[in-house]
C-alpha atoms as a PDB file:
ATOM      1  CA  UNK A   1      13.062   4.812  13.206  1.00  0.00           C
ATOM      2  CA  UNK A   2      11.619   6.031   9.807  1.00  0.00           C
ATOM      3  CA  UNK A   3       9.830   3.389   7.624  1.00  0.00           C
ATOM      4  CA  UNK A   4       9.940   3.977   3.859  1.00  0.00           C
ATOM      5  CA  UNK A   5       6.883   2.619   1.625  1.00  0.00           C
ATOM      6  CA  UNK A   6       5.681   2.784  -1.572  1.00  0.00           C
ATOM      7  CA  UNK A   7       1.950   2.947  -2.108  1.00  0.00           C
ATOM      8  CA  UNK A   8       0.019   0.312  -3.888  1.00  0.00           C
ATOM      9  CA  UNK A   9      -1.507   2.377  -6.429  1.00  0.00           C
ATOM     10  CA  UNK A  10       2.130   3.176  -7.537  1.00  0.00           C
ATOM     11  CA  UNK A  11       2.939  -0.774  -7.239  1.00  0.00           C
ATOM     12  CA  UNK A  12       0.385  -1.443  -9.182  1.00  0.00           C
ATOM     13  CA  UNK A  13       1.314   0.529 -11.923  1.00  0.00           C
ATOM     14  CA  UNK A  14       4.824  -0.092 -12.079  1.00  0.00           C
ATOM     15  CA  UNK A  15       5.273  -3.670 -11.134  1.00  0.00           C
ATOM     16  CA  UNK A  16       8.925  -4.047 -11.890  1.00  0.00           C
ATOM     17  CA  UNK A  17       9.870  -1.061  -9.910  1.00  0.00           C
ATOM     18  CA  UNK A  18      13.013  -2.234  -7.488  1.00  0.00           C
ATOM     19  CA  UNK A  19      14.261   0.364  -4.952  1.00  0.00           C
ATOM     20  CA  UNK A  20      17.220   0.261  -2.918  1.00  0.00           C
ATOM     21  CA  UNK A  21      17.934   2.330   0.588  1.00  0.00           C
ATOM     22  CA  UNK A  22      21.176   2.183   1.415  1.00  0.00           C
ATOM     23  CA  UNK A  23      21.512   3.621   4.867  1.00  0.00           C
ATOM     24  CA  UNK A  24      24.365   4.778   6.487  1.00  0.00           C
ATOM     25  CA  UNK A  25      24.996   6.328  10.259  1.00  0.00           C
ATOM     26  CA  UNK A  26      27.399   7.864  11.941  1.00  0.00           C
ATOM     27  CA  UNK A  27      28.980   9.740   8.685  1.00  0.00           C
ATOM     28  CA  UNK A  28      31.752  11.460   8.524  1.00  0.00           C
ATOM     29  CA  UNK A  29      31.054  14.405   5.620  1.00  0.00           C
ATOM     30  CA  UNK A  30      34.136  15.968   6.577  1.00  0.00           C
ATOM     31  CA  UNK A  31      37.025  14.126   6.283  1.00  0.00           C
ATOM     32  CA  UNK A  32      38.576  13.003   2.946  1.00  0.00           C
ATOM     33  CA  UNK A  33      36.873  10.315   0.666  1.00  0.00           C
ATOM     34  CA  UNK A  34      39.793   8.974  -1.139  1.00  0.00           C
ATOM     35  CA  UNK A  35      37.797   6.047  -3.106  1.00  0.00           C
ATOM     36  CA  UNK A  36      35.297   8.266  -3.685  1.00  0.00           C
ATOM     37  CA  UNK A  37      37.158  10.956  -5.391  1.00  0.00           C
ATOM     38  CA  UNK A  38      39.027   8.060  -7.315  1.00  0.00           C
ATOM     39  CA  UNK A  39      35.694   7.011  -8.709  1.00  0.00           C
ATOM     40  CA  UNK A  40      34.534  10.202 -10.005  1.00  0.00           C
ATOM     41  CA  UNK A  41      38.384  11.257 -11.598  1.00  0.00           C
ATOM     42  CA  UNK A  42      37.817   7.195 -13.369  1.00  0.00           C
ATOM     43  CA  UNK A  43      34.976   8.504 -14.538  1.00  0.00           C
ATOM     44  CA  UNK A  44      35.614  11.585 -16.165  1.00  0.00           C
ATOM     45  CA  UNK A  45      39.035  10.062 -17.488  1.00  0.00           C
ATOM     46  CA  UNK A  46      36.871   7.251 -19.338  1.00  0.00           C
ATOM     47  CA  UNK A  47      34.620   9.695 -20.636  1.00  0.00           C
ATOM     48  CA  UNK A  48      37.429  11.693 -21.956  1.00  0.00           C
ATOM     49  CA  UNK A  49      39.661   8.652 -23.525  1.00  0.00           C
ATOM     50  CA  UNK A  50      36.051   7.490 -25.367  1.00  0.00           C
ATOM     51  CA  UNK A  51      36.247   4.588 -23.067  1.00  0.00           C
ATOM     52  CA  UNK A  52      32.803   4.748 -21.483  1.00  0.00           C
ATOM     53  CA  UNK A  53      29.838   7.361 -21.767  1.00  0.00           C
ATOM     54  CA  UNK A  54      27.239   8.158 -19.964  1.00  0.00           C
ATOM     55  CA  UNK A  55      23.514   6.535 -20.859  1.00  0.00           C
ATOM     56  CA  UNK A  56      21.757   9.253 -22.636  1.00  0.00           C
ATOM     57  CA  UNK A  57      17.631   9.107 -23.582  1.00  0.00           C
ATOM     58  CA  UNK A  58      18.359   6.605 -26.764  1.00  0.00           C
ATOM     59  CA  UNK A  59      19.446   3.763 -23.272  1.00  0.00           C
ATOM     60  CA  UNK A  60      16.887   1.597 -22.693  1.00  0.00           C
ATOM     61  CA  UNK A  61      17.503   2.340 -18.525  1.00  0.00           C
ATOM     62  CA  UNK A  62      16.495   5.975 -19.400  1.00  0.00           C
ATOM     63  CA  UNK A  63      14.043   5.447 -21.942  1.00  0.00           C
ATOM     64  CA  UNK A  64      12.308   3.033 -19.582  1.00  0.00           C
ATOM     65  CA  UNK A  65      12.361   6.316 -16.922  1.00  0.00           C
ATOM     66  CA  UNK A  66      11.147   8.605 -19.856  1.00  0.00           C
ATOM     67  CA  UNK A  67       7.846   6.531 -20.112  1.00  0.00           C
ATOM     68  CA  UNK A  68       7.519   6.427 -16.463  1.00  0.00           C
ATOM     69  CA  UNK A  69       7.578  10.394 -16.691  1.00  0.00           C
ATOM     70  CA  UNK A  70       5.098  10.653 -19.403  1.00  0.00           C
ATOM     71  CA  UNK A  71       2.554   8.499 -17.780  1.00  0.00           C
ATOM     72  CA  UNK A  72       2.082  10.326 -14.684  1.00  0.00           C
ATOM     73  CA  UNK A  73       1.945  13.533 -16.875  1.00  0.00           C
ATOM     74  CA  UNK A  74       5.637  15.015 -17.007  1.00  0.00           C
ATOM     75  CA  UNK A  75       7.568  15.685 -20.121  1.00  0.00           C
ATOM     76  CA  UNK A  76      10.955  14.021 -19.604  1.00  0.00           C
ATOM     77  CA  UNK A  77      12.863  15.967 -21.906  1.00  0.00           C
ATOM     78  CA  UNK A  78      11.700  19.208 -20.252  1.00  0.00           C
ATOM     79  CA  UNK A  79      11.878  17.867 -16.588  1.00  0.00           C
ATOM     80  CA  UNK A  80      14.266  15.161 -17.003  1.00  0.00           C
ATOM     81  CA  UNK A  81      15.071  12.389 -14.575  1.00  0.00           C
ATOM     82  CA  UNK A  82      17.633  13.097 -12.073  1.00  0.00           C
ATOM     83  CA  UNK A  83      20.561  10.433 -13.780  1.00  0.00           C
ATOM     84  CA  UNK A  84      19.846  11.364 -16.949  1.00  0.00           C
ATOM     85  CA  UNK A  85      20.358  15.110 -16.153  1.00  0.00           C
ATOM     86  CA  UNK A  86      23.197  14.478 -14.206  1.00  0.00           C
ATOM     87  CA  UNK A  87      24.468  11.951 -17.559  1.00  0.00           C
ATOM     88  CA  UNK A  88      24.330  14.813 -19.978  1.00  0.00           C
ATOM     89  CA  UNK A  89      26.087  17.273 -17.635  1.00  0.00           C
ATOM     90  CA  UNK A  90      28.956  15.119 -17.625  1.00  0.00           C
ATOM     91  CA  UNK A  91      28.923  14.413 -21.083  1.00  0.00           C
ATOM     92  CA  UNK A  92      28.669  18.342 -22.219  1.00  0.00           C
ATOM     93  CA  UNK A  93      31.565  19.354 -19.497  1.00  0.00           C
ATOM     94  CA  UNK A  94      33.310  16.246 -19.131  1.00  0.00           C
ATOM     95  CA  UNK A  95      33.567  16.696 -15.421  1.00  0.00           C
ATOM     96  CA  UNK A  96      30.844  15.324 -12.374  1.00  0.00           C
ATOM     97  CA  UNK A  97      30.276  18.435 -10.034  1.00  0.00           C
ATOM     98  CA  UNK A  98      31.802  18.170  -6.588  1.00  0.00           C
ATOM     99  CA  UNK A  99      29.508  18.866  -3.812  1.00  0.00           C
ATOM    100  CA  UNK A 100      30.586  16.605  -0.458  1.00  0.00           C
ATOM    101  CA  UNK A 101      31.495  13.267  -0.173  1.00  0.00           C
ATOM    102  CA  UNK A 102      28.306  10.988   0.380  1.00  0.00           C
ATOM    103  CA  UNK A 103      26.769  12.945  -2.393  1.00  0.00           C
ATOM    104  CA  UNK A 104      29.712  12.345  -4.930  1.00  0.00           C
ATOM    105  CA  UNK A 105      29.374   8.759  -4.049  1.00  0.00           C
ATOM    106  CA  UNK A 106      25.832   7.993  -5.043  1.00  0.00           C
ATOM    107  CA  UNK A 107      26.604  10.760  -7.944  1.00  0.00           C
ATOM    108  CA  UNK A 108      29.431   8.521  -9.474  1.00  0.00           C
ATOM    109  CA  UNK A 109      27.785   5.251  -8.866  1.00  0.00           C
ATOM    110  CA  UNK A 110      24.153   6.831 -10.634  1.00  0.00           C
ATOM    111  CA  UNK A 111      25.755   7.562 -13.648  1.00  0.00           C
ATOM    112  CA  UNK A 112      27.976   4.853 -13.807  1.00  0.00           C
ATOM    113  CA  UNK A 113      25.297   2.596 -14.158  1.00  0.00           C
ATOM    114  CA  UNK A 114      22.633   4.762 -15.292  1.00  0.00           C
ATOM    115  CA  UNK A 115      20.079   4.642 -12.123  1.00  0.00           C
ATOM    116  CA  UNK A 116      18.404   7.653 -10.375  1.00  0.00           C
ATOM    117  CA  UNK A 117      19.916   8.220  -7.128  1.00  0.00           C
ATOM    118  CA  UNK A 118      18.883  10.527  -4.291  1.00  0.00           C
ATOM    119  CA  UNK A 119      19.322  10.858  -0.602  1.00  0.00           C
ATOM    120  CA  UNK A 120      17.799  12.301   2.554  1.00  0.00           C
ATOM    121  CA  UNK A 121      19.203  13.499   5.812  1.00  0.00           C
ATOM    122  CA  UNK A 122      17.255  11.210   7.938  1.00  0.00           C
ATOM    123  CA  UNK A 123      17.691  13.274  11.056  1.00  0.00           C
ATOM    124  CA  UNK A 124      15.892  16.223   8.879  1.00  0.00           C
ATOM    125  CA  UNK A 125      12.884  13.671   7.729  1.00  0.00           C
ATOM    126  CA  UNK A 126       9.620  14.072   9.872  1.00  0.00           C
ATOM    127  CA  UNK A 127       7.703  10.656   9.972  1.00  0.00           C
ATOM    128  CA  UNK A 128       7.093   7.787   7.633  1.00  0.00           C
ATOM    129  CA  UNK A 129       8.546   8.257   4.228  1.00  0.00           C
ATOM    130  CA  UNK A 130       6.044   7.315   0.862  1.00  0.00           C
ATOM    131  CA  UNK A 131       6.258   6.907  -2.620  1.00  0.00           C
ATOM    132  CA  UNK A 132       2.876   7.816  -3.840  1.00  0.00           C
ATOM    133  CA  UNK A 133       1.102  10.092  -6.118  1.00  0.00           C
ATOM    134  CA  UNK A 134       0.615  13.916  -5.248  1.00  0.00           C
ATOM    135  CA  UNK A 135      -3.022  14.884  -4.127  1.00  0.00           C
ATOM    136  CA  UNK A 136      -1.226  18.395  -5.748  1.00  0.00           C
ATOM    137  CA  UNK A 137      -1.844  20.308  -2.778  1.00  0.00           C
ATOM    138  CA  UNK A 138       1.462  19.020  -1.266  1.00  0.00           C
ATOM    139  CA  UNK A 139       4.279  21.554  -0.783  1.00  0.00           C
ATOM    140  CA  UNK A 140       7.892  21.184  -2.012  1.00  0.00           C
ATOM    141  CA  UNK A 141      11.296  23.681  -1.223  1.00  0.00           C
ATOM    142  CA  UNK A 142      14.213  22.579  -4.058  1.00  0.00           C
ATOM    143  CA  UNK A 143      17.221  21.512  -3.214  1.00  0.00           C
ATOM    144  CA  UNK A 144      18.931  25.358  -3.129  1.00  0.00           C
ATOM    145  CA  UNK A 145      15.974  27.187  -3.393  1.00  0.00           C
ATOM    146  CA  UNK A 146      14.787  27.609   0.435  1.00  0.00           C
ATOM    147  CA  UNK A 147      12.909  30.367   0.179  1.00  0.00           C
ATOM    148  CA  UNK A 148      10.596  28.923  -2.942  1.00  0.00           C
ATOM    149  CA  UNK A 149       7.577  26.985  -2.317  1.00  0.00           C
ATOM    150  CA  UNK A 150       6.290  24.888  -5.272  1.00  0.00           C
ATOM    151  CA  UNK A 151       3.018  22.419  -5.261  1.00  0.00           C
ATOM    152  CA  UNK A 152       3.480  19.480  -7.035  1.00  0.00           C
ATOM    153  CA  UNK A 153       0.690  18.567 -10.041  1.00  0.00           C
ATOM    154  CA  UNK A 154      -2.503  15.873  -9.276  1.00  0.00           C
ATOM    155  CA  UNK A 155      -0.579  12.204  -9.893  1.00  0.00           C
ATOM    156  CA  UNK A 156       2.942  13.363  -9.866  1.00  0.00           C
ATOM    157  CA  UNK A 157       4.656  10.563  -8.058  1.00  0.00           C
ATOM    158  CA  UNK A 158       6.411  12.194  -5.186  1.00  0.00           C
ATOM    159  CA  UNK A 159       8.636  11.017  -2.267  1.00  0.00           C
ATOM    160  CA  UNK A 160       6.833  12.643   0.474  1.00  0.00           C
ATOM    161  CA  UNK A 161       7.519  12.610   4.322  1.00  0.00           C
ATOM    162  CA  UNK A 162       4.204  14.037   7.093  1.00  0.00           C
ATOM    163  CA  UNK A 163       5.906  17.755   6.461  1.00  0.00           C
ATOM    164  CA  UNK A 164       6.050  17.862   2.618  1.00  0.00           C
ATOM    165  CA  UNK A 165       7.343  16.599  -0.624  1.00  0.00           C
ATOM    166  CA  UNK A 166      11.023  15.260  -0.136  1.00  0.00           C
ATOM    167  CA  UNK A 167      11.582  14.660  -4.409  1.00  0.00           C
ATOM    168  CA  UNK A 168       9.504  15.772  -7.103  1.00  0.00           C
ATOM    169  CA  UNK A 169       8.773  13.819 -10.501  1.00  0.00           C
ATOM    170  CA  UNK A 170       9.432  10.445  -8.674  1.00  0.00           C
ATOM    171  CA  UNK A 171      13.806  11.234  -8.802  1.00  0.00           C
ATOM    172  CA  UNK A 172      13.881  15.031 -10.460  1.00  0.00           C
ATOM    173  CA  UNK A 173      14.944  16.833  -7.567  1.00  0.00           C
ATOM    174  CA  UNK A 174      14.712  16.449  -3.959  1.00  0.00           C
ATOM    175  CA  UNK A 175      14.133  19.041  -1.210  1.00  0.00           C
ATOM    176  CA  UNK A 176      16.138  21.933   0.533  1.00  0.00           C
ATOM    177  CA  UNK A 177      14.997  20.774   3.787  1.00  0.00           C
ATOM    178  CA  UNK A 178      16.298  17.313   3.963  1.00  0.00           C
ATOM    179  CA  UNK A 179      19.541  17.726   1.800  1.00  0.00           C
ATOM    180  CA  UNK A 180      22.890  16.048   2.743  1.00  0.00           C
ATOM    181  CA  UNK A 181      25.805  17.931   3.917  1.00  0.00           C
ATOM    182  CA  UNK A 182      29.277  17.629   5.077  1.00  0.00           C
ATOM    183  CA  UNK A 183      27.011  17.613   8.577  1.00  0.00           C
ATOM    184  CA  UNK A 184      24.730  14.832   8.193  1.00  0.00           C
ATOM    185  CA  UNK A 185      25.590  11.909   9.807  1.00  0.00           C
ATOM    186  CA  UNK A 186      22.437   9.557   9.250  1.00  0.00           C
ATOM    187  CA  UNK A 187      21.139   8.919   5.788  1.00  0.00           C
ATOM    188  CA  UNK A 188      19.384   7.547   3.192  1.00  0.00           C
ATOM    189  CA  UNK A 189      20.619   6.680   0.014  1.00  0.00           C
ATOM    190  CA  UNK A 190      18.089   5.756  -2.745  1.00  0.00           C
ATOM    191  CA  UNK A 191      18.865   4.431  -6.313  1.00  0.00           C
ATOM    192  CA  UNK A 192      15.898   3.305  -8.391  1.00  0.00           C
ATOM    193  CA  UNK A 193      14.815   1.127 -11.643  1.00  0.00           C
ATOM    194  CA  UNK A 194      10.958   0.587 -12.915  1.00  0.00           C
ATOM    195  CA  UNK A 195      12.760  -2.350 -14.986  1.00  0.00           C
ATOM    196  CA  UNK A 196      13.931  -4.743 -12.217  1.00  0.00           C
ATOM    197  CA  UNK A 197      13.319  -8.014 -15.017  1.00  0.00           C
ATOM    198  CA  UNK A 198      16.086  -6.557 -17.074  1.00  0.00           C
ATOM    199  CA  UNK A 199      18.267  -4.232 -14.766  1.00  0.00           C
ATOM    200  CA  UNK A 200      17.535  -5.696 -11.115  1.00  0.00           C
ATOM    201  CA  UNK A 201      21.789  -6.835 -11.396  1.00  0.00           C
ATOM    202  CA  UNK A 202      22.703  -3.582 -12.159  1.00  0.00           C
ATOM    203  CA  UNK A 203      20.531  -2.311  -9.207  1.00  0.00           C
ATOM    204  CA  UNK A 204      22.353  -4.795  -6.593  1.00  0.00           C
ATOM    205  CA  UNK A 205      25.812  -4.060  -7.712  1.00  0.00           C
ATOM    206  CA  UNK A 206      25.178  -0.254  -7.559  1.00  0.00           C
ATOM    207  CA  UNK A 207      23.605  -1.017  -4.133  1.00  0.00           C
ATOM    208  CA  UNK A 208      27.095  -3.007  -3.064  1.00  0.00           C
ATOM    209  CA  UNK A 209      29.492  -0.307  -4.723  1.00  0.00           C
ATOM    210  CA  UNK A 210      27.416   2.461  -3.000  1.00  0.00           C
ATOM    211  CA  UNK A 211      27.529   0.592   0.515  1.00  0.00           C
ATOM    212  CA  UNK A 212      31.593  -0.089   0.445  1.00  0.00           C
ATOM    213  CA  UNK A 213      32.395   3.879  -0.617  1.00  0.00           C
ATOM    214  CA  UNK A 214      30.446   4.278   3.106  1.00  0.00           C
ATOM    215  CA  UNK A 215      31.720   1.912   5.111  1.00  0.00           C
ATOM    216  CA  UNK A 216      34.804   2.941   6.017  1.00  0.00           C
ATOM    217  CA  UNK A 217      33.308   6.726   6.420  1.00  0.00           C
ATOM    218  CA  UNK A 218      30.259   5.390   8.747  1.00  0.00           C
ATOM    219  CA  UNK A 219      29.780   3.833  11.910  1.00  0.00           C
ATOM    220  CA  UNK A 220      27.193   0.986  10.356  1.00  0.00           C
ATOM    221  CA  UNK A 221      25.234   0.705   6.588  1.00  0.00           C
ATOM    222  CA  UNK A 222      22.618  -1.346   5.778  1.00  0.00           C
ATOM    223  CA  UNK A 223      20.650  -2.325   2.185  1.00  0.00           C
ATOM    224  CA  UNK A 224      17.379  -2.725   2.287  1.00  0.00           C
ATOM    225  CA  UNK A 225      15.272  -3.760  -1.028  1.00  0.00           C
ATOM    226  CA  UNK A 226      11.490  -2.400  -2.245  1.00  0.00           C
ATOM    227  CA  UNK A 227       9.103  -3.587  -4.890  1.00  0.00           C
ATOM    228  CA  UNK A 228       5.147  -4.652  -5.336  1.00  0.00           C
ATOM    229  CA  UNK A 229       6.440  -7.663  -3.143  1.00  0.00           C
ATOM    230  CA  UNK A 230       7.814  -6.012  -0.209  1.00  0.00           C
ATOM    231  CA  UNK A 231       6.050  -2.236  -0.187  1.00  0.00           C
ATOM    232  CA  UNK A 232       8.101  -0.831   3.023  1.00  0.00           C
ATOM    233  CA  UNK A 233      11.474  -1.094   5.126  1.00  0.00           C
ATOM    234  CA  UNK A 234      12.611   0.209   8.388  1.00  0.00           C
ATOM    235  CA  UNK A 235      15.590   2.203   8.308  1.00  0.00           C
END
Protein backbone atom coordinates (compact mmCIF):
# COMPACT_ATOMS: atom_id res chain seq x y z
CA UNK A 1 0.00 0.00 0.00
CA UNK A 2 1.37 3.54 -0.83
CA UNK A 3 0.09 6.46 1.35
CA UNK A 4 -0.04 9.88 -0.33
CA UNK A 5 0.45 13.15 1.96
CA UNK A 6 0.88 16.53 1.67
CA UNK A 7 3.20 18.30 4.07
CA UNK A 8 2.06 20.89 6.48
CA UNK A 9 4.26 23.57 5.47
CA UNK A 10 2.52 23.28 2.01
CA UNK A 11 -1.02 23.13 3.95
CA UNK A 12 -0.26 25.89 5.55
CA UNK A 13 0.35 27.93 2.77
CA UNK A 14 -2.29 26.94 0.59
CA UNK A 15 -5.24 26.27 2.77
CA UNK A 16 -7.85 25.76 0.14
CA UNK A 17 -5.82 23.29 -1.72
CA UNK A 18 -8.31 20.07 -2.46
CA UNK A 19 -6.69 17.01 -4.11
CA UNK A 20 -8.29 14.11 -5.50
CA UNK A 21 -6.63 10.38 -6.13
CA UNK A 22 -8.60 8.51 -8.09
CA UNK A 23 -7.20 5.02 -8.08
CA UNK A 24 -7.81 2.42 -10.30
CA UNK A 25 -6.46 -1.48 -10.46
CA UNK A 26 -6.49 -4.03 -12.57
CA UNK A 27 -6.43 -1.72 -15.93
CA UNK A 28 -6.79 -2.69 -19.03
CA UNK A 29 -4.46 -0.04 -21.29
CA UNK A 30 -4.98 -2.15 -24.15
CA UNK A 31 -8.21 -2.68 -25.19
CA UNK A 32 -10.49 0.03 -26.71
CA UNK A 33 -11.87 3.01 -24.59
CA UNK A 34 -14.94 3.84 -26.45
CA UNK A 35 -16.29 6.66 -23.87
CA UNK A 36 -13.11 7.83 -23.63
CA UNK A 37 -12.37 8.51 -27.18
CA UNK A 38 -16.03 9.96 -27.38
CA UNK A 39 -15.02 12.51 -24.80
CA UNK A 40 -12.00 13.79 -26.36
CA UNK A 41 -13.73 13.86 -30.29
CA UNK A 42 -16.80 16.12 -27.97
CA UNK A 43 -14.21 18.05 -27.12
CA UNK A 44 -12.41 19.04 -30.01
CA UNK A 45 -15.86 19.26 -31.96
CA UNK A 46 -17.00 22.01 -29.30
CA UNK A 47 -13.90 23.75 -29.61
CA UNK A 48 -14.22 23.82 -33.29
CA UNK A 49 -18.17 24.83 -33.54
CA UNK A 50 -17.14 27.90 -30.84
CA UNK A 51 -19.22 25.98 -28.44
CA UNK A 52 -16.78 25.66 -25.55
CA UNK A 53 -12.98 26.68 -25.12
CA UNK A 54 -10.53 25.80 -23.15
CA UNK A 55 -9.66 28.07 -19.78
CA UNK A 56 -6.71 30.06 -20.77
CA UNK A 57 -4.44 32.37 -18.04
CA UNK A 58 -7.28 35.35 -18.07
CA UNK A 59 -9.69 32.00 -15.95
CA UNK A 60 -9.75 32.56 -12.60
CA UNK A 61 -8.97 28.38 -12.12
CA UNK A 62 -5.63 29.17 -13.92
CA UNK A 63 -4.91 32.43 -12.68
CA UNK A 64 -5.42 31.07 -9.17
CA UNK A 65 -2.52 28.23 -10.35
CA UNK A 66 -0.39 31.15 -11.85
CA UNK A 67 -0.04 32.73 -8.30
CA UNK A 68 0.57 29.45 -6.79
CA UNK A 69 3.61 29.23 -9.35
CA UNK A 70 4.95 32.59 -8.62
CA UNK A 71 5.03 32.16 -4.94
CA UNK A 72 7.17 29.25 -4.70
CA UNK A 73 9.46 31.01 -7.30
CA UNK A 74 8.36 29.72 -10.90
CA UNK A 75 7.29 31.90 -13.72
CA UNK A 76 4.00 30.43 -14.96
CA UNK A 77 4.05 31.73 -18.28
CA UNK A 78 7.52 30.25 -18.89
CA UNK A 79 6.86 26.91 -16.99
CA UNK A 80 3.24 26.75 -17.17
CA UNK A 81 0.91 24.49 -15.25
CA UNK A 82 0.25 21.21 -16.70
CA UNK A 83 -3.85 22.07 -17.72
CA UNK A 84 -3.12 25.18 -18.83
CA UNK A 85 -0.39 23.88 -21.23
CA UNK A 86 -2.34 21.16 -22.24
CA UNK A 87 -5.55 24.11 -22.70
CA UNK A 88 -3.56 26.13 -25.16
CA UNK A 89 -2.38 23.09 -27.16
CA UNK A 90 -5.80 22.32 -27.89
CA UNK A 91 -6.81 25.63 -28.57
CA UNK A 92 -3.73 26.38 -31.17
CA UNK A 93 -4.33 22.74 -32.98
CA UNK A 94 -7.77 22.12 -32.20
CA UNK A 95 -7.07 18.52 -31.44
CA UNK A 96 -6.07 16.74 -27.64
CA UNK A 97 -2.97 14.43 -28.37
CA UNK A 98 -3.64 10.72 -28.16
CA UNK A 99 -1.32 8.84 -26.03
CA UNK A 100 -3.28 5.57 -24.31
CA UNK A 101 -6.41 5.33 -22.82
CA UNK A 102 -6.18 6.14 -18.95
CA UNK A 103 -4.09 9.06 -19.96
CA UNK A 104 -6.70 10.48 -22.54
CA UNK A 105 -9.18 10.14 -19.81
CA UNK A 106 -7.76 12.36 -17.12
CA UNK A 107 -6.46 14.52 -20.33
CA UNK A 108 -10.14 15.21 -21.49
CA UNK A 109 -11.62 15.54 -18.10
CA UNK A 110 -8.42 18.27 -17.05
CA UNK A 111 -9.23 20.47 -19.64
CA UNK A 112 -12.72 20.13 -19.62
CA UNK A 113 -12.91 21.61 -16.43
CA UNK A 114 -9.75 23.36 -16.22
CA UNK A 115 -7.86 21.28 -13.27
CA UNK A 116 -4.25 19.91 -13.35
CA UNK A 117 -4.28 16.30 -13.71
CA UNK A 118 -1.46 13.77 -13.45
CA UNK A 119 -0.96 10.14 -12.75
CA UNK A 120 1.53 7.57 -11.51
CA UNK A 121 2.06 3.92 -12.18
CA UNK A 122 1.74 2.83 -8.67
CA UNK A 123 3.52 -0.44 -9.23
CA UNK A 124 6.62 1.91 -10.46
CA UNK A 125 6.29 4.27 -7.12
CA UNK A 126 8.88 3.35 -4.32
CA UNK A 127 7.39 4.26 -0.81
CA UNK A 128 5.19 6.94 0.62
CA UNK A 129 4.21 9.58 -1.84
CA UNK A 130 4.53 13.68 -0.57
CA UNK A 131 3.61 16.90 -1.62
CA UNK A 132 6.21 19.10 -0.16
CA UNK A 133 8.75 21.60 -1.03
CA UNK A 134 12.16 20.57 -2.75
CA UNK A 135 15.28 20.66 -0.36
CA UNK A 136 16.72 21.20 -4.34
CA UNK A 137 18.99 18.45 -4.09
CA UNK A 138 16.18 16.03 -5.18
CA UNK A 139 16.52 14.36 -8.59
CA UNK A 140 13.87 14.31 -11.36
CA UNK A 141 13.87 12.16 -15.08
CA UNK A 142 10.84 13.92 -17.43
CA UNK A 143 8.30 12.21 -18.65
CA UNK A 144 10.28 11.16 -22.21
CA UNK A 145 13.47 12.23 -21.30
CA UNK A 146 15.05 9.01 -19.45
CA UNK A 147 18.31 9.61 -19.88
CA UNK A 148 18.16 13.47 -18.36
CA UNK A 149 18.56 14.11 -14.80
CA UNK A 150 17.30 17.53 -13.56
CA UNK A 151 17.35 18.89 -9.70
CA UNK A 152 14.53 20.69 -8.81
CA UNK A 153 15.10 24.54 -7.24
CA UNK A 154 15.04 25.19 -3.04
CA UNK A 155 10.91 25.49 -2.37
CA UNK A 156 9.68 24.14 -5.60
CA UNK A 157 6.70 22.15 -4.51
CA UNK A 158 7.30 18.70 -5.83
CA UNK A 159 5.43 15.33 -5.74
CA UNK A 160 8.17 13.22 -4.54
CA UNK A 161 8.25 9.40 -3.74
CA UNK A 162 11.76 7.80 -1.33
CA UNK A 163 13.55 7.43 -5.04
CA UNK A 164 13.02 10.96 -6.48
CA UNK A 165 10.81 13.67 -7.70
CA UNK A 166 7.59 12.09 -9.35
CA UNK A 167 6.20 15.96 -10.79
CA UNK A 168 7.96 19.07 -10.87
CA UNK A 169 6.41 22.69 -10.27
CA UNK A 170 3.62 21.11 -8.07
CA UNK A 171 1.56 19.65 -11.73
CA UNK A 172 4.26 20.78 -14.66
CA UNK A 173 5.42 17.54 -15.58
CA UNK A 174 5.76 14.28 -13.99
CA UNK A 175 8.51 11.65 -14.26
CA UNK A 176 9.80 9.04 -16.90
CA UNK A 177 10.03 6.51 -14.29
CA UNK A 178 6.55 6.25 -13.04
CA UNK A 179 4.61 7.12 -16.34
CA UNK A 180 1.39 5.27 -17.40
CA UNK A 181 1.26 2.98 -20.26
CA UNK A 182 -0.93 0.74 -22.18
CA UNK A 183 0.91 -1.75 -19.39
CA UNK A 184 0.07 -0.33 -16.17
CA UNK A 185 -2.52 -1.83 -14.46
CA UNK A 186 -2.52 0.01 -10.94
CA UNK A 187 -2.71 3.75 -10.76
CA UNK A 188 -3.07 6.91 -9.51
CA UNK A 189 -4.93 9.55 -10.91
CA UNK A 190 -4.50 13.09 -9.44
CA UNK A 191 -6.49 16.29 -10.36
CA UNK A 192 -5.86 19.36 -8.23
CA UNK A 193 -7.35 22.99 -7.18
CA UNK A 194 -5.60 25.55 -4.50
CA UNK A 195 -9.28 27.17 -4.68
CA UNK A 196 -11.48 24.43 -3.13
CA UNK A 197 -14.05 27.59 -1.61
CA UNK A 198 -14.87 28.41 -5.16
CA UNK A 199 -14.06 25.27 -7.40
CA UNK A 200 -14.27 22.26 -4.77
CA UNK A 201 -17.78 21.19 -7.21
CA UNK A 202 -15.89 21.26 -10.12
CA UNK A 203 -13.18 19.11 -8.37
CA UNK A 204 -15.87 16.30 -7.29
CA UNK A 205 -17.55 16.09 -10.59
CA UNK A 206 -14.16 15.77 -12.42
CA UNK A 207 -13.34 13.19 -9.69
CA UNK A 208 -16.87 11.20 -10.62
CA UNK A 209 -16.44 11.65 -14.55
CA UNK A 210 -12.77 10.47 -14.19
CA UNK A 211 -13.82 7.34 -11.96
CA UNK A 212 -16.83 6.09 -14.48
CA UNK A 213 -14.36 6.40 -17.85
CA UNK A 214 -12.36 3.55 -15.47
CA UNK A 215 -14.71 1.48 -14.27
CA UNK A 216 -15.65 -0.53 -16.81
CA UNK A 217 -11.73 -0.78 -17.93
CA UNK A 218 -10.60 -1.77 -14.16
CA UNK A 219 -11.10 -4.40 -11.82
CA UNK A 220 -11.97 -1.78 -8.72
CA UNK A 221 -11.51 2.44 -8.39
CA UNK A 222 -11.64 4.30 -5.52
CA UNK A 223 -11.70 8.43 -4.69
CA UNK A 224 -10.01 9.49 -2.06
CA UNK A 225 -10.00 13.42 -1.01
CA UNK A 226 -6.80 15.71 0.47
CA UNK A 227 -6.64 19.12 2.03
CA UNK A 228 -5.13 20.99 5.38
CA UNK A 229 -7.98 18.81 7.02
CA UNK A 230 -7.12 15.43 5.99
CA UNK A 231 -3.09 15.63 4.94
CA UNK A 232 -2.80 11.78 3.67
CA UNK A 233 -4.76 8.69 2.10
CA UNK A 234 -3.99 5.12 1.56
CA UNK A 235 -4.25 3.98 -1.83
Amino acid sequence: MTTLRISPAVAAAFPDTLIAVVTATGLHGRRPWPRTAAAVEILEQDLASGAWTPADETDPRIDAWHTAYRSFGTNPRRIRPSVDALGRRLAKKGTLPRINPAVDSYNAVSVRHGLPAGAFDLDHVTGDIEIRYAEGTETFTPLGEPDNVENPKTGEIIYTDTTDVLTRHWNHRDAHRTRVTEDSTHVAFILETVHATRDGHLLTTAADELQDLLTEHSAQSTVHYLSPAHLQATL
